[in-house]
Protein backbone atom coordinates (compact mmCIF):
# COMPACT_ATOMS: atom_id res chain seq x y z
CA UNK A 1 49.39 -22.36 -29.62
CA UNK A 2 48.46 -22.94 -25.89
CA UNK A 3 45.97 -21.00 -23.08
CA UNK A 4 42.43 -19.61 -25.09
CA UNK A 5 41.15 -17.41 -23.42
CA UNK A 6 37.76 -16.74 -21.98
CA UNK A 7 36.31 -13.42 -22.98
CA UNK A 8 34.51 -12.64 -20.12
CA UNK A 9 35.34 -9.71 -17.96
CA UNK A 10 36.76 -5.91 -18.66
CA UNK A 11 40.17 -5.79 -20.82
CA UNK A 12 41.98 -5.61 -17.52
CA UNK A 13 41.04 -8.70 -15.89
CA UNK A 14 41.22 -10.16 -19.44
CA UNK A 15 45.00 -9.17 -19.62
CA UNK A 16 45.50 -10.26 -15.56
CA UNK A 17 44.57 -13.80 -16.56
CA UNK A 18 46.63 -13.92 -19.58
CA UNK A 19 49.98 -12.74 -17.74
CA UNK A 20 48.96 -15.40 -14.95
CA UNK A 21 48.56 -17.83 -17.50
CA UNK A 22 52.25 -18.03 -18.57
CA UNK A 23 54.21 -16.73 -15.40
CA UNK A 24 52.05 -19.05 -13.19
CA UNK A 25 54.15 -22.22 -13.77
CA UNK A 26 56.77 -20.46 -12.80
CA UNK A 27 55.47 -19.49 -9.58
CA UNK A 28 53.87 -22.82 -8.67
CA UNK A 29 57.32 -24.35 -9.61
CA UNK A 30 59.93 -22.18 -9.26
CA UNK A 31 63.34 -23.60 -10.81
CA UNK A 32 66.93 -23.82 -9.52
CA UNK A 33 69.12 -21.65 -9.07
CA UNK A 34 70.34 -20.71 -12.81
CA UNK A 35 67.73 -21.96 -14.84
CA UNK A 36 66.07 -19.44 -14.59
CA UNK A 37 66.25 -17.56 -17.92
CA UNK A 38 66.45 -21.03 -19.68
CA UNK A 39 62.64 -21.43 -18.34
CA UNK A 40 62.02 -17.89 -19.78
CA UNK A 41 63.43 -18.74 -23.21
CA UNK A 42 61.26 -21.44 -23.27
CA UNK A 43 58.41 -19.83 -22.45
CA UNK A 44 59.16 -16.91 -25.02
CA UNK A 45 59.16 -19.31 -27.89
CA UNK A 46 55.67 -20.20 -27.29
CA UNK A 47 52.53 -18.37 -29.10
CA UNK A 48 49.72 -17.43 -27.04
CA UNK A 49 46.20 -16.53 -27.78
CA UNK A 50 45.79 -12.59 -27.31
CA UNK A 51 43.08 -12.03 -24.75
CA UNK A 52 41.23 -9.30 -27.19
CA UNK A 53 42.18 -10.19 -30.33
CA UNK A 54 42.34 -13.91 -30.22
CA UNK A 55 45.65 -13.93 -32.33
CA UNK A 56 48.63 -15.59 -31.70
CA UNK A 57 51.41 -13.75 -30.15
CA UNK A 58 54.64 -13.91 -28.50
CA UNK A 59 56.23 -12.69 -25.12
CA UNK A 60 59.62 -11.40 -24.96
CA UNK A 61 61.60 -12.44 -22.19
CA UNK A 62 61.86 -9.10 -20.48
CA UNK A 63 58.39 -8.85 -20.85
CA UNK A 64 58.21 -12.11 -19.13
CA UNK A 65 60.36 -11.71 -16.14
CA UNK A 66 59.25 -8.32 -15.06
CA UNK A 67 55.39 -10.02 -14.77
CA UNK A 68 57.29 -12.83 -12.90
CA UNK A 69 58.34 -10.44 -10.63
CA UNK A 70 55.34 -8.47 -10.30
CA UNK A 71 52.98 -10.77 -9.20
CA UNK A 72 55.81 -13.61 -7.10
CA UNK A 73 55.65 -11.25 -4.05
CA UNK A 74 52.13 -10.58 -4.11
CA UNK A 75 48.93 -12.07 -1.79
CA UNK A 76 47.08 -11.87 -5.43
CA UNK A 77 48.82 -12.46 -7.79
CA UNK A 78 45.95 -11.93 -10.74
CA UNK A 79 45.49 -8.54 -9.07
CA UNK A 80 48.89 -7.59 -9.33
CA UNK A 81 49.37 -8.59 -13.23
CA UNK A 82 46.17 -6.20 -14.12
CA UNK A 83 46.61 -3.23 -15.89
CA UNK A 84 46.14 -0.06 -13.93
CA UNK A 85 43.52 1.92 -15.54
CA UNK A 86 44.57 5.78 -16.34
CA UNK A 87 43.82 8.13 -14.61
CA UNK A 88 41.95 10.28 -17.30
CA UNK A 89 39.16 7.08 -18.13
CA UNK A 90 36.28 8.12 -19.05
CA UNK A 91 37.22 11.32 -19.38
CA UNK A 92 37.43 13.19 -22.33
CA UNK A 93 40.64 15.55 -22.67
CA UNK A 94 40.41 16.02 -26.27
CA UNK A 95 37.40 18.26 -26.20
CA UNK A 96 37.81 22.01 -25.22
CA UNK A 97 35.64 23.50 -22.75
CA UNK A 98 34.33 25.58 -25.87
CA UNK A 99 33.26 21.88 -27.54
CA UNK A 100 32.08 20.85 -24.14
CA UNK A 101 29.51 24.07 -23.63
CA UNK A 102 28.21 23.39 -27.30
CA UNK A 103 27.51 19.54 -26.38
CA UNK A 104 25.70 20.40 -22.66
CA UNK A 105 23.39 23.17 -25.20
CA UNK A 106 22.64 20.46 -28.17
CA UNK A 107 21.21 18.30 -25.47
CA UNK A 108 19.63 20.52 -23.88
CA UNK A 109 17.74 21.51 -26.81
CA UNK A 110 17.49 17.87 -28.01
CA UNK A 111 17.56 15.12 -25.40
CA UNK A 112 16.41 12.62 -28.42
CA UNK A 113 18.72 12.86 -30.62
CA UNK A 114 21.56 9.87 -31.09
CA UNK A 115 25.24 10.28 -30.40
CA UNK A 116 25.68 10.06 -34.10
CA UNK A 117 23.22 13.34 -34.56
CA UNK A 118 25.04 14.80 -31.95
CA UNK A 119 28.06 14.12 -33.31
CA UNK A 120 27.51 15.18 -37.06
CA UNK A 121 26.00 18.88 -35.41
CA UNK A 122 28.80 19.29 -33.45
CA UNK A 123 31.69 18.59 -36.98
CA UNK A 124 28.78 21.14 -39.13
CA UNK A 125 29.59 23.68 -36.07
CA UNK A 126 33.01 23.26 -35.73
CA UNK A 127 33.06 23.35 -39.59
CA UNK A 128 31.79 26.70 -39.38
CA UNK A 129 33.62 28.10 -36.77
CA UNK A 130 37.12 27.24 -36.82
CA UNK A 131 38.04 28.84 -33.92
CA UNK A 132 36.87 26.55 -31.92
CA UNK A 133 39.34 23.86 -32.64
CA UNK A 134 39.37 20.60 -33.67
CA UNK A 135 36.80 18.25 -33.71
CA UNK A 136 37.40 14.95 -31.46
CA UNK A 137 36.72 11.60 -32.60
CA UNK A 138 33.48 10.32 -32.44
CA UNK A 139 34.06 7.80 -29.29
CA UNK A 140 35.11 11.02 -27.44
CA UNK A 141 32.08 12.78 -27.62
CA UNK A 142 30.30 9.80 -26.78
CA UNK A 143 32.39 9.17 -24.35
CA UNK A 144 32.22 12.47 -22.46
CA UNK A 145 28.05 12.39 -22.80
CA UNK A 146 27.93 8.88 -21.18
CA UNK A 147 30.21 10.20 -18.50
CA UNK A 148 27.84 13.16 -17.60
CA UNK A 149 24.65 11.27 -18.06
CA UNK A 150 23.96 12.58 -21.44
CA UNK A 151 21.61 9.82 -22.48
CA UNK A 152 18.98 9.43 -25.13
CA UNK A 153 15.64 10.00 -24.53
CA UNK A 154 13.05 8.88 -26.21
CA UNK A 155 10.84 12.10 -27.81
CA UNK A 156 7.52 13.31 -26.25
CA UNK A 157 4.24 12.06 -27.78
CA UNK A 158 2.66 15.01 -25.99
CA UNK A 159 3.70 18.49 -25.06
CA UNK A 160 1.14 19.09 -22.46
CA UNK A 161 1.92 20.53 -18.71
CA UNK A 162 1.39 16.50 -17.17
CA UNK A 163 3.76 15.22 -20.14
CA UNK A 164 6.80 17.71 -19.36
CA UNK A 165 6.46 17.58 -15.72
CA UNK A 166 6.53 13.29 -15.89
CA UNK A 167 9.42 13.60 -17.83
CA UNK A 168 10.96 15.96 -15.67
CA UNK A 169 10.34 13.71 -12.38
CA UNK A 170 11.30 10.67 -14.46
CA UNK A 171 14.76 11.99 -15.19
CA UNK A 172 15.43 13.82 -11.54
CA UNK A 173 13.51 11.01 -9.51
CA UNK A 174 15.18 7.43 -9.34
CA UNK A 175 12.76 3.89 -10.83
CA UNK A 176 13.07 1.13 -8.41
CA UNK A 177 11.01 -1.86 -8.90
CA UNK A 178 8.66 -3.09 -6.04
CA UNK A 179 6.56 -6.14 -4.94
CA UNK A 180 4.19 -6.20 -2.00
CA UNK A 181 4.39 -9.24 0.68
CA UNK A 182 1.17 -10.24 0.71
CA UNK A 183 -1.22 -11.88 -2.21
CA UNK A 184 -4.28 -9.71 -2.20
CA UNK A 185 -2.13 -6.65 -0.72
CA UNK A 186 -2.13 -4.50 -4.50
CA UNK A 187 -3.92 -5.57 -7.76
CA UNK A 188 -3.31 -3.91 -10.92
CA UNK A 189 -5.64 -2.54 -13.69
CA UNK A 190 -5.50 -1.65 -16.83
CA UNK A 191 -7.25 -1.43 -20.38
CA UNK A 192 -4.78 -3.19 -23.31
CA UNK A 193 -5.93 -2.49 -27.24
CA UNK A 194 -6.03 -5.18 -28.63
CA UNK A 195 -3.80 -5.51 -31.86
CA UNK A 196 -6.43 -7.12 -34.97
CA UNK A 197 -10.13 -6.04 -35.27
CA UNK A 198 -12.88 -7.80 -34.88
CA UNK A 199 -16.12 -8.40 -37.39
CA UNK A 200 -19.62 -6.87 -34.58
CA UNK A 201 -22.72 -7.99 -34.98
CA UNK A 202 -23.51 -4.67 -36.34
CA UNK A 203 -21.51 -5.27 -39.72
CA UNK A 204 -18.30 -2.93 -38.06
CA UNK A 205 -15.19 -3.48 -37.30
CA UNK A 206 -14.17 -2.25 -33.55
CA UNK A 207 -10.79 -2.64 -32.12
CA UNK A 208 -10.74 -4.65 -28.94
CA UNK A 209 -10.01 -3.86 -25.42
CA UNK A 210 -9.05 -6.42 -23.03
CA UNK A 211 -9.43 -5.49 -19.20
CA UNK A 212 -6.97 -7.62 -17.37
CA UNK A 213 -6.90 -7.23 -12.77
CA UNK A 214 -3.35 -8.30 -11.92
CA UNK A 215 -2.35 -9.91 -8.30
CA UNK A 216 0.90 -7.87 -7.77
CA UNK A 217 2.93 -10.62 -5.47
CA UNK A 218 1.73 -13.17 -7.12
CA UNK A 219 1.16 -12.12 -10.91
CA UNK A 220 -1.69 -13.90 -11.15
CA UNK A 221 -4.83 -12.76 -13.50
CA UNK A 222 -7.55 -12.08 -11.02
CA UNK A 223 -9.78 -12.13 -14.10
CA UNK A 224 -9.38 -10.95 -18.00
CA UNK A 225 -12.06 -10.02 -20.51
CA UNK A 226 -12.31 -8.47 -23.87
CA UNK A 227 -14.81 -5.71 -24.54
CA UNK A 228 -16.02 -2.87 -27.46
CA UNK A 229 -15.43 0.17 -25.08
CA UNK A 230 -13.64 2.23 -21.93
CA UNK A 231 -16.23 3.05 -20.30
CA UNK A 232 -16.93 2.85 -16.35
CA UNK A 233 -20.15 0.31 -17.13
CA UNK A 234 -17.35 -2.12 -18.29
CA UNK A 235 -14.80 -1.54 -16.09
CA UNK A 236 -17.24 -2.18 -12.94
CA UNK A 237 -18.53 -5.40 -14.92
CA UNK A 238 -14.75 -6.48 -15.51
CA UNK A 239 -13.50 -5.54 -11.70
CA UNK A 240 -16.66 -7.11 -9.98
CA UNK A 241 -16.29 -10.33 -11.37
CA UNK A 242 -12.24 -10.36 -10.37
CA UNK A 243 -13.89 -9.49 -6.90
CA UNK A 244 -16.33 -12.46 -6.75
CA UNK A 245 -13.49 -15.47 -8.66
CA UNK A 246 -10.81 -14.34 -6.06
CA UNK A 247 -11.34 -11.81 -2.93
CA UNK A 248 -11.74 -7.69 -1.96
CA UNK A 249 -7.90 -6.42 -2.18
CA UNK A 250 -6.44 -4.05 -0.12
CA UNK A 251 -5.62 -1.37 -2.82
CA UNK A 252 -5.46 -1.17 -6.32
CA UNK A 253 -3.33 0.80 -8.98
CA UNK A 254 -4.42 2.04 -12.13
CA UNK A 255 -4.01 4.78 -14.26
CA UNK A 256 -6.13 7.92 -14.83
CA UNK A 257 -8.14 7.28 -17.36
CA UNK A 258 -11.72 8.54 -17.26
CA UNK A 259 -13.35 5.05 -16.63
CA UNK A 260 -11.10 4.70 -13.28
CA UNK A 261 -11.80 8.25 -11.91
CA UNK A 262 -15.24 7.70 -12.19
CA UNK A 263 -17.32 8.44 -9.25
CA UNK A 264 -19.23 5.23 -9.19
CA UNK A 265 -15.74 3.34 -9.48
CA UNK A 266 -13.99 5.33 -6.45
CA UNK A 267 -17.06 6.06 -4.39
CA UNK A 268 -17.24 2.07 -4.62
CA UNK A 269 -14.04 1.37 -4.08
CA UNK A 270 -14.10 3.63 -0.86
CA UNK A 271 -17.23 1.67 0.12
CA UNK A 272 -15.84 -2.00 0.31
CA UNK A 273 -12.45 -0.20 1.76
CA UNK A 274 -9.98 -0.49 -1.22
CA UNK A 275 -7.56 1.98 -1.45
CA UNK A 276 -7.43 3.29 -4.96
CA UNK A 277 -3.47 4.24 -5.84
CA UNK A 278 -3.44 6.16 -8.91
CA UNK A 279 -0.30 6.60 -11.11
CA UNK A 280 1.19 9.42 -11.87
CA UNK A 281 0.30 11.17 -15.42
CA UNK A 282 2.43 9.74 -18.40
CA UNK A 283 4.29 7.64 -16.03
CA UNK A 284 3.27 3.77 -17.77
CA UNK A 285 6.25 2.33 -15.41
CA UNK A 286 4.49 2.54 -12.32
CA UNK A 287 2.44 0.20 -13.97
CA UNK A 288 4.91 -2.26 -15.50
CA UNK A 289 3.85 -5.63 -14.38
CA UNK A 290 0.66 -5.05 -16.39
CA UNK A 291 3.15 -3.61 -19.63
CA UNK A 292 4.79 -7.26 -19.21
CA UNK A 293 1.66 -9.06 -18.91
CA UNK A 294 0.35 -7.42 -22.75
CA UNK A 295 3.46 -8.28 -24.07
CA UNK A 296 2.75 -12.27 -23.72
CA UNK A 297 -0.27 -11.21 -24.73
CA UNK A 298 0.55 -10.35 -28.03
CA UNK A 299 3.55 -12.71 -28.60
CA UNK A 300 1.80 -15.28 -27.52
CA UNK A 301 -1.94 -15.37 -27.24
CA UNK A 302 -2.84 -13.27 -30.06
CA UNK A 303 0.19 -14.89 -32.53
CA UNK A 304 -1.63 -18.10 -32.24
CA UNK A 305 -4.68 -16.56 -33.45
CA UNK A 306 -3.12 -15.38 -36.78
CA UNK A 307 -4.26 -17.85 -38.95
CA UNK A 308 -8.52 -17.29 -37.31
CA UNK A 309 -9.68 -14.86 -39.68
CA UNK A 310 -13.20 -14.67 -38.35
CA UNK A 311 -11.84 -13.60 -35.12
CA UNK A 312 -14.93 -12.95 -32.64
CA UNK A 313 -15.30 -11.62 -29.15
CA UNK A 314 -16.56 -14.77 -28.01
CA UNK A 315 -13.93 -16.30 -29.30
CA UNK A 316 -11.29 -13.96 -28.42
CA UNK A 317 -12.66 -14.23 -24.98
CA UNK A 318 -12.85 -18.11 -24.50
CA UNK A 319 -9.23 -18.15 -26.01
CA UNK A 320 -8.00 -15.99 -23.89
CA UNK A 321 -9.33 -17.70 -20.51
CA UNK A 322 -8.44 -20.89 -21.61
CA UNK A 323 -4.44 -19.69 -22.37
CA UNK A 324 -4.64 -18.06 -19.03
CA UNK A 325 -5.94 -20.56 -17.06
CA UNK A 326 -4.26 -23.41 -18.76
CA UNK A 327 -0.93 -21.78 -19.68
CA UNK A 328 0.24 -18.18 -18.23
CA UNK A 329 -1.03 -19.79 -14.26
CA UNK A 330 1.34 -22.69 -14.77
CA UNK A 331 4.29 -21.61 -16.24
CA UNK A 332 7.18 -20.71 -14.50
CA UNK A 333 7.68 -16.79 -14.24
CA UNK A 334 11.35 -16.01 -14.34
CA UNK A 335 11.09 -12.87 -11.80
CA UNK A 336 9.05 -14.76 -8.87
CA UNK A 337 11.31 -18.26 -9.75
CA UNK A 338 7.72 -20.15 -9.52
CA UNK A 339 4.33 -20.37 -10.98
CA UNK A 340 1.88 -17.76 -10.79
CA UNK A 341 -0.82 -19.87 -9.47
CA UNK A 342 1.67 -21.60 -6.62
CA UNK A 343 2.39 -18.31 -5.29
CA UNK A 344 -0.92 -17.35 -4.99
CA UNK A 345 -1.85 -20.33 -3.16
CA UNK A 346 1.08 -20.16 -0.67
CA UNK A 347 0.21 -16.64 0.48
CA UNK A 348 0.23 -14.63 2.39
CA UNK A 349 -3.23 -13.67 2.02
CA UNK A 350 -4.99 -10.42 3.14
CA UNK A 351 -7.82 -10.81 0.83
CA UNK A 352 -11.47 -10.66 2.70
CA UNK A 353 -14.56 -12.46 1.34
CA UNK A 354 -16.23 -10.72 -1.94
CA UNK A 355 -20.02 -9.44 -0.74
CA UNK A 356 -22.76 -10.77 -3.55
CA UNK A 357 -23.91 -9.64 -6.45
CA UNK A 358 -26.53 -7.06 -5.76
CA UNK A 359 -23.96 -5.75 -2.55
CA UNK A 360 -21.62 -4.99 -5.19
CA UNK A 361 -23.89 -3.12 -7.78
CA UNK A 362 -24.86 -1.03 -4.45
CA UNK A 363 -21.59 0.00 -3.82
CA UNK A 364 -20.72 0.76 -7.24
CA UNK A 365 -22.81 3.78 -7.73
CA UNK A 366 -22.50 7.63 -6.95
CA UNK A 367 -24.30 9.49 -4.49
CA UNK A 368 -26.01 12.65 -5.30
CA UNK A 369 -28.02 14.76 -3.49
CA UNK A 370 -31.55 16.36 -4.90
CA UNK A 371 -34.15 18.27 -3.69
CA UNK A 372 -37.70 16.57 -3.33
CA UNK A 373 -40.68 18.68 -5.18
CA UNK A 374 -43.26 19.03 -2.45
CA UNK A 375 -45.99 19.78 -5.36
CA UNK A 376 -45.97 16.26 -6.44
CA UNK A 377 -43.78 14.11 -4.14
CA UNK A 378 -40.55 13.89 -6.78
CA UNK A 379 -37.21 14.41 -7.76
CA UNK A 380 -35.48 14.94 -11.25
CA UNK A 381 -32.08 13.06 -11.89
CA UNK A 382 -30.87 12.97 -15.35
CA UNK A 383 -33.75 14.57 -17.02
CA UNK A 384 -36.51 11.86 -15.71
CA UNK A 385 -38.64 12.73 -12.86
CA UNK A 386 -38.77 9.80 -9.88
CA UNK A 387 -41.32 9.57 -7.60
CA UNK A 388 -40.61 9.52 -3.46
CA UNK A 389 -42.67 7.42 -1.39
CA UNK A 390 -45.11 9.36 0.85
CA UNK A 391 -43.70 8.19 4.35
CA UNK A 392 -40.40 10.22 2.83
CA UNK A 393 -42.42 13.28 1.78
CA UNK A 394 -40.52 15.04 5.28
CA UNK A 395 -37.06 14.97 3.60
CA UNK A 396 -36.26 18.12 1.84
CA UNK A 397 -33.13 16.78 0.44
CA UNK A 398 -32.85 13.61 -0.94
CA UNK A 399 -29.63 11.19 -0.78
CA UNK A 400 -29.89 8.85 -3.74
CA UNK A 401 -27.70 6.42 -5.05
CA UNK A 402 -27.32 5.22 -8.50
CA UNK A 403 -25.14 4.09 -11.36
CA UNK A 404 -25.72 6.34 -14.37
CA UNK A 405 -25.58 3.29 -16.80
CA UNK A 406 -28.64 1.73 -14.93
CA UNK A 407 -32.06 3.90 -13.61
CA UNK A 408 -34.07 1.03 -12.79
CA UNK A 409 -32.11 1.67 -8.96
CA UNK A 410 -32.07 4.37 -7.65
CA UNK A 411 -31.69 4.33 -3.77
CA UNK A 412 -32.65 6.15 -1.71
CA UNK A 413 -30.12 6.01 1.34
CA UNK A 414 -29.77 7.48 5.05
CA UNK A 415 -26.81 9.91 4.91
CA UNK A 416 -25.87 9.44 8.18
CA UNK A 417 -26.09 5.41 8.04
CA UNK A 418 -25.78 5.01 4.73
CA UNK A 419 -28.45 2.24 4.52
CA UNK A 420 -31.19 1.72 1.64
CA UNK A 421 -34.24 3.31 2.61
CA UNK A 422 -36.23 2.59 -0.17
CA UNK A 423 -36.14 2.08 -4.52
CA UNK A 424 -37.42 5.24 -6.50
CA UNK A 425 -38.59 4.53 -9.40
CA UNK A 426 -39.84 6.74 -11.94
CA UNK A 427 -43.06 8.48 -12.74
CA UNK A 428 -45.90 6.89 -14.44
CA UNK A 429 -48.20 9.67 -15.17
CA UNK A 430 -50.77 7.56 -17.20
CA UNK A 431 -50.95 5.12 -14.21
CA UNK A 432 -51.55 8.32 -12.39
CA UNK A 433 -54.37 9.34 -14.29
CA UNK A 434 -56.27 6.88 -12.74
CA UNK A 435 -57.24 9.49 -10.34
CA UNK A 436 -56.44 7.08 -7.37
CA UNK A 437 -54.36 8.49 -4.40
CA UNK A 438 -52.99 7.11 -1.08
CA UNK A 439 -54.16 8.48 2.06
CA UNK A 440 -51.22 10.09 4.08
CA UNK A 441 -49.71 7.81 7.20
CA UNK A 442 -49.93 10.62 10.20
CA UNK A 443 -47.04 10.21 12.08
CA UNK A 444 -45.52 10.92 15.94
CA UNK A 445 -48.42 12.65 17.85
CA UNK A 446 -51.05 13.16 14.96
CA UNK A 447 -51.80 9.13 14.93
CA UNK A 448 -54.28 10.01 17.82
CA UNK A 449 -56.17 12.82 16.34
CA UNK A 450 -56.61 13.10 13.01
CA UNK A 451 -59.31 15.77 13.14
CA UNK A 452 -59.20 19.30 11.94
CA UNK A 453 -58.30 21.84 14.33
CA UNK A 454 -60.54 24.86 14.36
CA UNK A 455 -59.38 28.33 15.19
CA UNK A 456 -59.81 29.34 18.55
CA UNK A 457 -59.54 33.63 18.06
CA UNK A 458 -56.31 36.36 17.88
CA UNK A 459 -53.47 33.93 19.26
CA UNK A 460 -51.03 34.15 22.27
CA UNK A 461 -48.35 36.41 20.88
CA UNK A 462 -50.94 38.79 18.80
CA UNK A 463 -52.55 39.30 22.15
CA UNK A 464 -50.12 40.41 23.80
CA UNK A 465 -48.43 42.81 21.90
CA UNK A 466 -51.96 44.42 21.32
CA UNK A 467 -51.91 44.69 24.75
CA UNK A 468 -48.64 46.12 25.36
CA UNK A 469 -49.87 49.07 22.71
CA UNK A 470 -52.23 50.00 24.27
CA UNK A 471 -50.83 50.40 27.69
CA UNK A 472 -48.30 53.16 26.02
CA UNK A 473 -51.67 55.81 26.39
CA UNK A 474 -50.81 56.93 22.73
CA UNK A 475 -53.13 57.69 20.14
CA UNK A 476 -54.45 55.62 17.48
CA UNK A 477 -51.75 55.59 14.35
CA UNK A 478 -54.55 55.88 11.82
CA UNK A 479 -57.71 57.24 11.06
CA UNK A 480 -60.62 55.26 10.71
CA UNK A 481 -63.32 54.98 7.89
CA UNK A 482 -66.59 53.82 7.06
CA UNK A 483 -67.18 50.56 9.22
CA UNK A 484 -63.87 51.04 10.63
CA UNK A 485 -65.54 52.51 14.34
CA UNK A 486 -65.87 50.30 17.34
């Protein structure tokens, strides 16, 4: 048995190469004139390998000569020996346009359903309607919902207005992946739960969350950390940290959970001039360099913490820095062909230098605006009244600044500048029962004369419009009594 051949390629080319296989001698060596047909006996005697079966077969000598012929006047010769492919491929003939209308309805109705269900649904219907004829084989119903794009979905979790309309875009809209050209250009962000619970210090078990700030060109973990909630607190303790370790970003995706649509988080994104790029609702794939990055994290962070079973979040968070660091940075990431860390040091970088600490707990507030009590020199925000220094007691309305997780600052801010004015800070009436008060600062002209003015008689305006009254000649509009007589 001679010429195996290699599986690789659709039946035709499979079939070219096996015809080429046994007329090619003959056309790189043709042979004299009458020895022909003794070459093609010879030939024919021979077992061959069958390019789909692998068996061993024989050629007739017809068979033989008329593939001789097809491909010895030909540029390409392998082109010439393939089978034509019929014209009715992929195509499927044996369903009636009845069977075909039934189909388009069942998946319609349900898109999740296999090609199996489908299948056994159609057989029950024809089964109970005759009529409509017979029922094709089972690769021809496949076959004619693969051809019109009749593919499984998989079934919705949710059957809310956002869920049916992502689902909609998703299967009229086209997914192409993307990568920006700069490091620092997009950063990703997104909570992961975690898969084992951890023992708190408060005798529970909680389920982890780990907060992990992706580098989109380069993949690399701006900074990861595991915490007991989703709420914005976290998520600006998380994303100001990834600011300080690496640099400000030029935008950043997430998704739209509550913590990332938080005003403090986009007011102070908007204030260090990162543009915040939601993703759509129910759309995860927008997302999918984070999706990838949680599954290493669970095949292979959290599978070599099986056998810890006091698992704690200090430990859970040590491990996990030192895998990142040590590991995921340096290891060779099979869609950027290099190391995550390499590519972020090559560049190109539009990342800008990270203000401080207490410049970033600034910016990641909301602003409000309240109106100042003139009774006592306050404001109320969040239930607790705050007192307003006196040289701002000229403000009716208040701009004030503040992260709703922390009261001990609140700014007060110039809305046209947006600078810090001054800290409010909030009432202490038992200090205030001291009795002791401030005297007031005067301000603009009143620094020169602080002294009381004393009235000087009817004013300007009263004057004259006495004046003008009386000029008209008419009588007095009332009557006078008692001590009312000049």
């Amino acid at each position: 048995m001679s010429n195996k051949q290699n599986d690789v390629g659709t039946r035709q080319d499979r079939w070219a190469r096996f015809r080429f296989s046994i007329v090619g001698p003959l056309l790189s060596a043709p042979p004299d004139c009458g020895q022909l047909q003794v070459e093609l006996a010879v030939l024919a005697k021979k077992q061959w390998c069958d390019p789909i079966t692998g068996l061993p077969v024989t050629v007739a000598v017809s068979t033989i000569e008329r593939w001789l012929y097809q491909a010895r006047n030909e540029g390409d010769p392998v082109a010439a020996l393939r089978t034509k492919r019929r014209a009715d491929a992929g195509c499927s003939t044996a369903m009636t346009p009845e069977l075909k209308q039934l189909v388009q309805a069942q998946y319609r109705d349900h898109p999740s359903w296999s090609y199996q269900l489908h299948f056994d649904n159609l057989g029950a219907l024809v089964k109970e309607s005759p009529d409509l004829g017979i029922l094709p084989s089972y690769n021809s119903v496949r076959r004619y919902m693969k051809s019109n794009g009749y593919y499984k979905h998989r079934g919705r979790k949710r059957h809310t207005e956002g869920a049916i309309a992502a689902a909609e875009r998703l299967e009229s809209r086209e997914v192409r992946s993307y990568e920006v050209d700069h490091v620092h250009g997009l950063w990703h962000l997104d909570f992961h739960h975690g898969s084992r619970k951890i023992l708190g210090r408060d005798g529970q078990w909680h389920k982890p969350l780990l907060l992990a700030i992706l580098d989109d060109r380069s993949r690399l973990i701006c900074h990861a950390q595991w915490y007991l909630d989703e709420t914005v607190e976290t998520l600006v303790h998380g994303f100001m940290q990834a600011l300080q370790k690496r640099a400000l970003p030029r935008a950043l995706m997430s998704d739209n959970g509550s913590a990332m649509t938080a005003a403090e988080f986009t007011e102070g994104l908007e204030r260090l001039g990162i543009l915040h790029q939601p993703t759509l609702p129910y759309s995860p794939y927008q997302n999918a360099k984070q999706e990838v990055f949680w599954v290493q994290i669970e095949g292979r962070l959290m599978a070599m913490l099986e056998g810890e079973e006091e698992l704690s979040l200090s430990l859970l968070n040590k491990a996990t820095i030192a895998w990142i660091e040590q590991e995921y940075h340096h290891k060779l990431h099979s869609e950027i062909a290099t190391t995550p860390l390499k590519r972020y040091l090559d560049g190109p970088d539009v990342g800008r230098p990270s203000p401080n600490s207490a410049a970033l707990r600034h910016a990641f507030c909301t602003q409000v605006h309240r109106k100042q009590r003139r009774s006592d020199g306050s404001c109320s925000l969040h239930g607790k009244r705050f007192e307003v220094p006196s040289q701002f007691r000229h403000l009716d309305i208040l701009n004030l600044r503040y992260a709703r997780w922390d009261l001990r600052t609140v700014t007060l801010v110039d809305p046209y500048t947006n600078t810090a004015l001054s800290l409010l800070y909030p009432q202490d009436k038992s200090a205030n029962a001291d009795g002791m008060r401030r005297a007031f600062i005067q301000q603009g002209d009143n620094e020169t004369n602080s002294s009381p003015i004393t009235a000087t008689g009817i004013a300007p305006l009263l004057k004259r419009l006495m004046a003008e009254f009386a000029a008209t000649g008419l009588p007095s509009p009332y009557i006078p009594k008692g001590d009312d007589h000049e």
